[in-house]
N, C-alpha and C. Protein backbone atom coordinates (compact mmCIF):
# COMPACT_ATOMS: atom_id res chain seq x y z
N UNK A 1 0.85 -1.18 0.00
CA UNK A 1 0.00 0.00 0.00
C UNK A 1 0.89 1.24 0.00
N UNK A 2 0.13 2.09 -0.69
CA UNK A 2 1.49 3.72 -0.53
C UNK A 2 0.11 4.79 -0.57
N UNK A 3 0.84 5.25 0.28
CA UNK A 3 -0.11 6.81 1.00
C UNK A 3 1.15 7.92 0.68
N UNK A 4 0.51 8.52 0.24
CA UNK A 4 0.91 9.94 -0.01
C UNK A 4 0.43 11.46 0.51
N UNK A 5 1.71 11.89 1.13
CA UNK A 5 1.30 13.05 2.19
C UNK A 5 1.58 14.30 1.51
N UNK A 6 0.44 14.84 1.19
CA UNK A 6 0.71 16.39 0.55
C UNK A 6 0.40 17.58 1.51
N UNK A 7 1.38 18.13 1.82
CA UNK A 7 2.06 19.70 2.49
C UNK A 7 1.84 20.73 1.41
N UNK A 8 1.09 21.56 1.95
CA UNK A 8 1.05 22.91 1.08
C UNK A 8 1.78 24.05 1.36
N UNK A 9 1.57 25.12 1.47
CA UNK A 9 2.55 26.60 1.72
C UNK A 9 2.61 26.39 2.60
N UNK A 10 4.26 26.44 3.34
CA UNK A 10 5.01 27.10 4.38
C UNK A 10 5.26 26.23 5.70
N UNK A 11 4.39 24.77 5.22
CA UNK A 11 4.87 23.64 5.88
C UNK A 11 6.61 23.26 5.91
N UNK A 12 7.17 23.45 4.53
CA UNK A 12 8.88 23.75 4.57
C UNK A 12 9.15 24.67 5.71
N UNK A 13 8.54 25.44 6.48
CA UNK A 13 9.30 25.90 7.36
C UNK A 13 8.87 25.66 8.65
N UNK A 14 8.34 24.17 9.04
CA UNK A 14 8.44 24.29 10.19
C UNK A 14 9.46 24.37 10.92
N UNK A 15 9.25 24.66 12.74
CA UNK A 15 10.81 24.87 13.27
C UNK A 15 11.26 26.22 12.93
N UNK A 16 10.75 26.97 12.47
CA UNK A 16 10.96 28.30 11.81
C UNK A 16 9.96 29.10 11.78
N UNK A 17 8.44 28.75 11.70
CA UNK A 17 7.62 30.01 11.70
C UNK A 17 6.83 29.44 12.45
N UNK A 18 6.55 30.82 13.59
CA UNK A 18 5.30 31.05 14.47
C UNK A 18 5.57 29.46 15.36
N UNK A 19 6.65 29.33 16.46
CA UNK A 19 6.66 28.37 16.89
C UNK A 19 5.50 28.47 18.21
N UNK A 20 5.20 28.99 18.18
CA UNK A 20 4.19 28.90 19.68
C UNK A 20 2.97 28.22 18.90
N UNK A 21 2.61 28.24 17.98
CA UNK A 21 1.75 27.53 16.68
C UNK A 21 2.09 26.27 16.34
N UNK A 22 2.76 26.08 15.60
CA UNK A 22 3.75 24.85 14.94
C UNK A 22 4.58 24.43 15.81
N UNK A 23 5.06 24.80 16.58
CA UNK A 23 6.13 23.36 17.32
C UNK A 23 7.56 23.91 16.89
N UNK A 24 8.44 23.90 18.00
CA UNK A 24 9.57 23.33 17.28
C UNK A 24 10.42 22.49 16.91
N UNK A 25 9.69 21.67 16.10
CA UNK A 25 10.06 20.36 15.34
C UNK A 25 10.42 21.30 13.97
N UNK A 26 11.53 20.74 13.00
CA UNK A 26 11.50 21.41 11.82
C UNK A 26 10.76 19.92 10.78
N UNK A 27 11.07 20.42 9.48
CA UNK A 27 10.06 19.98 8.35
C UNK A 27 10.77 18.16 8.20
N UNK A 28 12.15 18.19 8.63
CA UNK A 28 12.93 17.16 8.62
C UNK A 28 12.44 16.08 9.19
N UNK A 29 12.07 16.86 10.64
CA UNK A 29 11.49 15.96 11.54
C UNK A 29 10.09 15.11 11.31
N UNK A 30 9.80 15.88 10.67
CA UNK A 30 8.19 15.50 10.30
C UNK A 30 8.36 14.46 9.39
N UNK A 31 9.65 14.73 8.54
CA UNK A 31 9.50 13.96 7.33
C UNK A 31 10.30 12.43 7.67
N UNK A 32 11.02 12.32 8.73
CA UNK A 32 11.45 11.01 9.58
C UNK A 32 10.31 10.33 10.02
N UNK A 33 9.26 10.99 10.83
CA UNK A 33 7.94 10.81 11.97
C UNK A 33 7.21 9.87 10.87
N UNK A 34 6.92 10.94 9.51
CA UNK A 34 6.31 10.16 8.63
C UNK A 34 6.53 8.55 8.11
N UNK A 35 8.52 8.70 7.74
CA UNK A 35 8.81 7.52 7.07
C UNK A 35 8.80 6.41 7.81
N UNK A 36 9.27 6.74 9.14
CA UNK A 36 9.30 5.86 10.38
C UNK A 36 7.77 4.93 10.81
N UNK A 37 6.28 6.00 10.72
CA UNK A 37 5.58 5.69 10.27
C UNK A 37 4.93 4.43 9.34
N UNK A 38 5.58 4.45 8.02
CA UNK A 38 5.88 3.83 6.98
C UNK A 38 5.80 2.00 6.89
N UNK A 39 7.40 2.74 7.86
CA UNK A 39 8.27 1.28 7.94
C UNK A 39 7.76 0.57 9.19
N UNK A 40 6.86 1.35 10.13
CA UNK A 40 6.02 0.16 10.95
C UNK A 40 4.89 -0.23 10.60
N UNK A 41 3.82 0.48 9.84
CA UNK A 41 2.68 -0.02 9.40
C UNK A 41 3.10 -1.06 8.09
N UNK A 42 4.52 -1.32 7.83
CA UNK A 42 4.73 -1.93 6.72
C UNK A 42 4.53 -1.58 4.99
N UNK A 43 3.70 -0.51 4.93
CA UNK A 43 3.27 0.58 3.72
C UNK A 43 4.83 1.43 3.20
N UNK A 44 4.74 1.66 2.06
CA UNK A 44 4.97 2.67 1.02
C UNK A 44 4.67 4.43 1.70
N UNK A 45 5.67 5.71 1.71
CA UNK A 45 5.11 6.48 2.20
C UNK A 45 5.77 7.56 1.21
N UNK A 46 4.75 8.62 0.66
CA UNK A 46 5.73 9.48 0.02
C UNK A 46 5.38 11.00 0.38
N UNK A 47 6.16 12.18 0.60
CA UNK A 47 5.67 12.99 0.80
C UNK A 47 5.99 13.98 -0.36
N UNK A 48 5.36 14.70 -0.75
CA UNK A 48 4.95 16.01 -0.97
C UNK A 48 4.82 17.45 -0.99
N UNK A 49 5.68 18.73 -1.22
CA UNK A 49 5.35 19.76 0.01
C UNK A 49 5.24 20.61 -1.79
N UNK A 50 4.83 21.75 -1.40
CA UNK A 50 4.80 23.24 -3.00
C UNK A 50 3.98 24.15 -2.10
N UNK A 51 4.90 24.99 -2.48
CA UNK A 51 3.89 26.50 -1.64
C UNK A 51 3.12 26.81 -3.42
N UNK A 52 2.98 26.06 -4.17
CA UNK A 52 2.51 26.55 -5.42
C UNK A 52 1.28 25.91 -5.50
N UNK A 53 -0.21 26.44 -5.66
CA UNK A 53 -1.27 25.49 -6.23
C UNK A 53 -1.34 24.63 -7.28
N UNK A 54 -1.23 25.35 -8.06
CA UNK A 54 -1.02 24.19 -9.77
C UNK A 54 0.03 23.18 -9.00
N UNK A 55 1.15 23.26 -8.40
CA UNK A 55 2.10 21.68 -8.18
C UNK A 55 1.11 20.65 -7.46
N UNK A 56 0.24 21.53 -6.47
CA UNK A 56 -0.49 20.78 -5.72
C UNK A 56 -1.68 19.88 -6.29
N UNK A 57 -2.25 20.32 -6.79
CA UNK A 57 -3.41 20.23 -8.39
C UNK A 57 -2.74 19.25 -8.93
N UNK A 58 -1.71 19.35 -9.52
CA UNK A 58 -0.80 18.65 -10.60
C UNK A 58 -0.65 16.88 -9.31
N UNK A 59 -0.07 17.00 -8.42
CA UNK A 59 0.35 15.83 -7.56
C UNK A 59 -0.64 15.12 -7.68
N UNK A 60 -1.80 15.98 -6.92
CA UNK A 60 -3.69 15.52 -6.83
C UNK A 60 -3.68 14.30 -7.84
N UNK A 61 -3.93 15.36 -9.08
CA UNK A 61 -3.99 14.54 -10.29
C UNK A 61 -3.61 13.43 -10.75
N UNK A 62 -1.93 13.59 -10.00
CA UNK A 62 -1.02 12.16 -10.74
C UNK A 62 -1.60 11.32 -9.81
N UNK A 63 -1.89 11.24 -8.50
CA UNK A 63 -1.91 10.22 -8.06
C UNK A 63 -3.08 9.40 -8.22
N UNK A 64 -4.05 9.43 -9.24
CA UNK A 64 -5.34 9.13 -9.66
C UNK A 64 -4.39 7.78 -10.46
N UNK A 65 -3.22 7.83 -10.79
CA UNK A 65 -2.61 6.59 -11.75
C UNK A 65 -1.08 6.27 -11.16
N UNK A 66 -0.75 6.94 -10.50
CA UNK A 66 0.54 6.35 -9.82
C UNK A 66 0.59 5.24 -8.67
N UNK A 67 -0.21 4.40 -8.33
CA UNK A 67 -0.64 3.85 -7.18
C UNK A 67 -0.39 4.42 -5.99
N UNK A 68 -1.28 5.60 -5.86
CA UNK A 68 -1.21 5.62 -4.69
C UNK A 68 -2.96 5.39 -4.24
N UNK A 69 -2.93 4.81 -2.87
CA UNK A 69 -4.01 4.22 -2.22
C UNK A 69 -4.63 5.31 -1.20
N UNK A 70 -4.30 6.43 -1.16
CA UNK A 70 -4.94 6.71 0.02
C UNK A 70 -3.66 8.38 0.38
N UNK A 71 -4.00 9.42 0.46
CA UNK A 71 -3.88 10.42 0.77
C UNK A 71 -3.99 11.39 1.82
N UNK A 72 -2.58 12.15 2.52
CA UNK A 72 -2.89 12.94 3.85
C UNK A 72 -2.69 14.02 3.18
N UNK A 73 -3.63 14.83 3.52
CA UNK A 73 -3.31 16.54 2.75
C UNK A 73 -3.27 17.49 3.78
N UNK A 74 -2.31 18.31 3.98
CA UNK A 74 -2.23 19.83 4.86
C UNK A 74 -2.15 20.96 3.69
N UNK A 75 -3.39 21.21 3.17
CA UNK A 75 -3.32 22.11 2.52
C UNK A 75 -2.94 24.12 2.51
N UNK A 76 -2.06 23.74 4.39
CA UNK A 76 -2.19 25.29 4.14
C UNK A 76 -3.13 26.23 4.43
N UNK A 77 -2.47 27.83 3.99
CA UNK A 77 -4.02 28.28 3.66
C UNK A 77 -4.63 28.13 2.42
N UNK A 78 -4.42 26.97 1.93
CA UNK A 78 -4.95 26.83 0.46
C UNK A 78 -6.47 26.06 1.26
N UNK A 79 -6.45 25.77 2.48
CA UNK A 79 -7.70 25.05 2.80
C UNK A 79 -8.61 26.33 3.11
N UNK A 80 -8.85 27.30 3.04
CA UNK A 80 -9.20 27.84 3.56
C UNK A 80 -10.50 28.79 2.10
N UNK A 81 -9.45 28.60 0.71
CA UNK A 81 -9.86 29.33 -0.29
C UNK A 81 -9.77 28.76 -1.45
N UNK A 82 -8.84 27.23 -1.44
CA UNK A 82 -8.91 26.68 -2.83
C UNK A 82 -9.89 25.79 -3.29
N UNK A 83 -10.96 26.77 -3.65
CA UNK A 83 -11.75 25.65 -4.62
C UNK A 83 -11.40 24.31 -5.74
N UNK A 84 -10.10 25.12 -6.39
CA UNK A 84 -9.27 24.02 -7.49
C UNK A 84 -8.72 22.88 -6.63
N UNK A 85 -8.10 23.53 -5.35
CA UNK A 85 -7.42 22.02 -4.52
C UNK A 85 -9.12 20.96 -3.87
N UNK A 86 -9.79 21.64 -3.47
CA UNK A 86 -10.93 21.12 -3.23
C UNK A 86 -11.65 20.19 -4.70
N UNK A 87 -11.99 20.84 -5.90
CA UNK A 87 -12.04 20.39 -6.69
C UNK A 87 -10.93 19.05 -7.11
N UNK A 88 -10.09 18.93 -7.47
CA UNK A 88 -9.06 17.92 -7.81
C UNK A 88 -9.14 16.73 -6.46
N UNK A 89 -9.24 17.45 -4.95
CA UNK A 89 -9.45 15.99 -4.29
C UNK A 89 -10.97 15.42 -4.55
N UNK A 90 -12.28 16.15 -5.02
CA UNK A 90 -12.95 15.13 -5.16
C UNK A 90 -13.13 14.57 -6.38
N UNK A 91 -12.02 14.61 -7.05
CA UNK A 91 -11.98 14.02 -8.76
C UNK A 91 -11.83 12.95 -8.73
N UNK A 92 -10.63 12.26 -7.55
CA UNK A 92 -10.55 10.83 -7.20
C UNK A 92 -10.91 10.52 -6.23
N UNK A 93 -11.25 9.24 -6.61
CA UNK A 93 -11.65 8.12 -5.64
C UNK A 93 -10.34 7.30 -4.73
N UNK A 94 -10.30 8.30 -4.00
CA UNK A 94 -9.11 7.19 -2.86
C UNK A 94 -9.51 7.86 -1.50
N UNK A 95 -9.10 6.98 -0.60
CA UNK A 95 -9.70 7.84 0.78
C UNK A 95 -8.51 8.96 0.92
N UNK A 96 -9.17 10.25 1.68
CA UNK A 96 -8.49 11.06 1.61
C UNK A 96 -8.53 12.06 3.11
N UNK A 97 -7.68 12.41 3.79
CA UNK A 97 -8.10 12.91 5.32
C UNK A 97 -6.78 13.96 5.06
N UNK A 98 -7.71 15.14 5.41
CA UNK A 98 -7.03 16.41 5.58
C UNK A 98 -6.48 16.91 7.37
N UNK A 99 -5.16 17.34 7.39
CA UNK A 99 -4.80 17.19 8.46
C UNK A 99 -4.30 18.72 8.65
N UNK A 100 -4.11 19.08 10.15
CA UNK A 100 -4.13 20.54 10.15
C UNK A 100 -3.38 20.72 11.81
N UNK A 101 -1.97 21.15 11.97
CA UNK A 101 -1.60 20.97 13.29
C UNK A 101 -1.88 21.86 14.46
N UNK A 102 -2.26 22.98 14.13
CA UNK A 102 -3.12 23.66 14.89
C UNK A 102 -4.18 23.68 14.83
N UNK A 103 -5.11 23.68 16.15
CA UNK A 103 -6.46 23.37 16.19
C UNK A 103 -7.23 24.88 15.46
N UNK A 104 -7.60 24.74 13.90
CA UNK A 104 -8.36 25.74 12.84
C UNK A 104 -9.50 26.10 14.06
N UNK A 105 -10.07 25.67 14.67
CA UNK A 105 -11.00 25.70 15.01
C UNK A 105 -11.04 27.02 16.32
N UNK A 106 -10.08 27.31 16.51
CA UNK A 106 -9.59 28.40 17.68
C UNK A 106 -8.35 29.07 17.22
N UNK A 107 -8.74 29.39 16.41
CA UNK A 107 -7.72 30.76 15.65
C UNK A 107 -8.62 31.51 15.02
N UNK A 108 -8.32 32.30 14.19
CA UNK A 108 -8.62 33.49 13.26
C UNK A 108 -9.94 33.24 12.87
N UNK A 109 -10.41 33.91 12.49
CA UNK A 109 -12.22 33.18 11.93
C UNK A 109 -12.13 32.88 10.67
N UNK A 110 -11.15 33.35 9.36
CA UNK A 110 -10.91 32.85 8.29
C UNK A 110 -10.09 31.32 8.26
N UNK A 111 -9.50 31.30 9.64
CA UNK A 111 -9.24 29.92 9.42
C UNK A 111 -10.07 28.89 10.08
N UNK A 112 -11.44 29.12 10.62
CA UNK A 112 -12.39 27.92 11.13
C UNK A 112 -13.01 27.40 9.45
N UNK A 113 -12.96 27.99 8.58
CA UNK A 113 -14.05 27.58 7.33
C UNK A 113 -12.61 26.45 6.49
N UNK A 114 -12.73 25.63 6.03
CA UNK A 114 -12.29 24.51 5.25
C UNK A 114 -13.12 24.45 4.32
N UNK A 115 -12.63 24.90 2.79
CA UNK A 115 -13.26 24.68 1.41
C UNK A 115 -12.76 23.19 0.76
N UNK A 116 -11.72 22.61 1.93
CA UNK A 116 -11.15 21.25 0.73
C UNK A 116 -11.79 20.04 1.95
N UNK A 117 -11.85 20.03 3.16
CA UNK A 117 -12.17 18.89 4.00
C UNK A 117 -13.80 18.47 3.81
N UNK A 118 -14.35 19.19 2.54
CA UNK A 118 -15.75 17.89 2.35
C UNK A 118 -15.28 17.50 1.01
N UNK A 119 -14.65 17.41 0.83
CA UNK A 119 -13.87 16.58 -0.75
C UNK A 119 -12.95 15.62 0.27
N UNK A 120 -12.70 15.50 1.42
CA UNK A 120 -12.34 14.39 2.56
C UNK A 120 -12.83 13.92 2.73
N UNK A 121 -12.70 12.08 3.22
CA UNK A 121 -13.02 11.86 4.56
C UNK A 121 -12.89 12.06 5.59
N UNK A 122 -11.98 12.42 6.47
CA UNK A 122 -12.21 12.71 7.64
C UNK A 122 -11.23 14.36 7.64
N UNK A 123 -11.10 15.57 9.38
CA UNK A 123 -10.65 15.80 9.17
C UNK A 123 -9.99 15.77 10.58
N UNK A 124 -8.49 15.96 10.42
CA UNK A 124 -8.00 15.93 11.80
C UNK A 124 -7.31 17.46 12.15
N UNK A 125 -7.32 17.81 13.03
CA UNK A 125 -6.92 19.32 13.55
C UNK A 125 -6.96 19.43 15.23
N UNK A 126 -5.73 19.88 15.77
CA UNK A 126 -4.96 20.79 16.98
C UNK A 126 -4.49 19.28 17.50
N UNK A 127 -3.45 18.35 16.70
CA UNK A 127 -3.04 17.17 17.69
C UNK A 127 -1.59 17.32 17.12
N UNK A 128 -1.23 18.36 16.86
CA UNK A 128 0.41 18.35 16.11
C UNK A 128 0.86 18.07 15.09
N UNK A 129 1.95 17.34 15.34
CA UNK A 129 2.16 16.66 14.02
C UNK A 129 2.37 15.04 14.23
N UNK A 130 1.42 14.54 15.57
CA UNK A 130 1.01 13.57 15.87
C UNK A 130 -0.32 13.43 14.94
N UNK A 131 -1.31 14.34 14.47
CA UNK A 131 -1.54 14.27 13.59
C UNK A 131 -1.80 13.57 12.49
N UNK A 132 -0.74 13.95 11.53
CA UNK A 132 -0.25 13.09 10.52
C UNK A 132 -0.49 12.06 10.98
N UNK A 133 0.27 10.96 11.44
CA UNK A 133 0.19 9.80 12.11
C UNK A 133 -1.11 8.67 12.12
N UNK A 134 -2.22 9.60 12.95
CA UNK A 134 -3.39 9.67 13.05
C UNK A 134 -4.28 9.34 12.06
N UNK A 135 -3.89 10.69 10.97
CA UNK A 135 -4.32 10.23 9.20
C UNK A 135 -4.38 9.21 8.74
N UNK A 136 -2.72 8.44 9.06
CA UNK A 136 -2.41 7.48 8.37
C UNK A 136 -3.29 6.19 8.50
N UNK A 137 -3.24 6.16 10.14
CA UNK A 137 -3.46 4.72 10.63
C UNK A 137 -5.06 4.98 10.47
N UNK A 138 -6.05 6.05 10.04
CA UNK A 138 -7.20 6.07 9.77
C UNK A 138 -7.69 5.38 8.66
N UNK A 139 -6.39 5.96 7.86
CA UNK A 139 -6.64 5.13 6.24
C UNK A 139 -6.47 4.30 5.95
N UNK A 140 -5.56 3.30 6.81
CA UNK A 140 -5.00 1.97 6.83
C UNK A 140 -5.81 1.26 7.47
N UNK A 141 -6.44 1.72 8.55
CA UNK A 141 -7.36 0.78 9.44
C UNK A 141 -8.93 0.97 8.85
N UNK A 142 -9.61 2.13 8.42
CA UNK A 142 -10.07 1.78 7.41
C UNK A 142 -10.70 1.89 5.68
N UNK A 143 -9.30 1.87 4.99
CA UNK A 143 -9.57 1.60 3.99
C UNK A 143 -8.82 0.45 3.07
N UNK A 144 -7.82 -0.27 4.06
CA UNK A 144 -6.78 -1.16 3.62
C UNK A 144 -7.77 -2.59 3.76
């Protein structure tokens, strides 16, 4: 099985921006947490990151034929306003859970609204980048 984790803008800098928010873990770390991840659920893991929409769109897309099974998306503030990233996740059919390390839900009021998490199944938000994790073993436990 291979799950693929797509990072949108400015996830490259964790460990670097707004740590009272994000953690200071940097992007490295995340990207160990993930593979480590990987190699215990026994799965395929690939990640992802573009502060650019179209790359993001574009990934979406490929993975409709690259085998991938199943998708974690942190879209950023692209969750907040991208209809096109919203659009492209409900183009395919793979399970798909949008993940978010600060809890959206107690911040800014532009960031409680999510335009891409009903083109999800599930969504996860304010558990870190324990998180991620979370995603995974959702999609594995059940959609594998």
């Amino acid at each position: 099985m291979k799950i693929l984790v797509i990072n949108g803008p400015n996830l490259n800098f964790l460990g670097i921006r707004e740590k009272n928010i994000y953690g200071n873990q940097d992007y490295d770390y995340l990207l160990n947490l993930i593979g480590e991840k990987g190699k215990a659920r026994g799965i395929t893991m690939e990640v992802f990151q573009s502060n650019h929409e179209g790359a993001i769109i574009d990934r979406i897309q490929d993975a409709y034929a690259d085998g991938t099974d199943g998708i974690v998306i942190n879209p950023g503030a692209y969750t907040h306003y991208s209809y096109a990233i919203r659009d492209a996740l409900a183009s395919i059919q793979l399970p798909k859970v949008e993940i978010h390390i600060s809890d959206i839900t107690k911040r800014e009021e532009f960031r409680k609204i999510s335009v891409t998490a009903p083109a999800c199944d599930k969504q996860i938000y304010g558990h870190g980048l324990e998180g991620y994790l979370e995603a995974i073993d959702y999609i594995l436990d059940n959609f594998s």
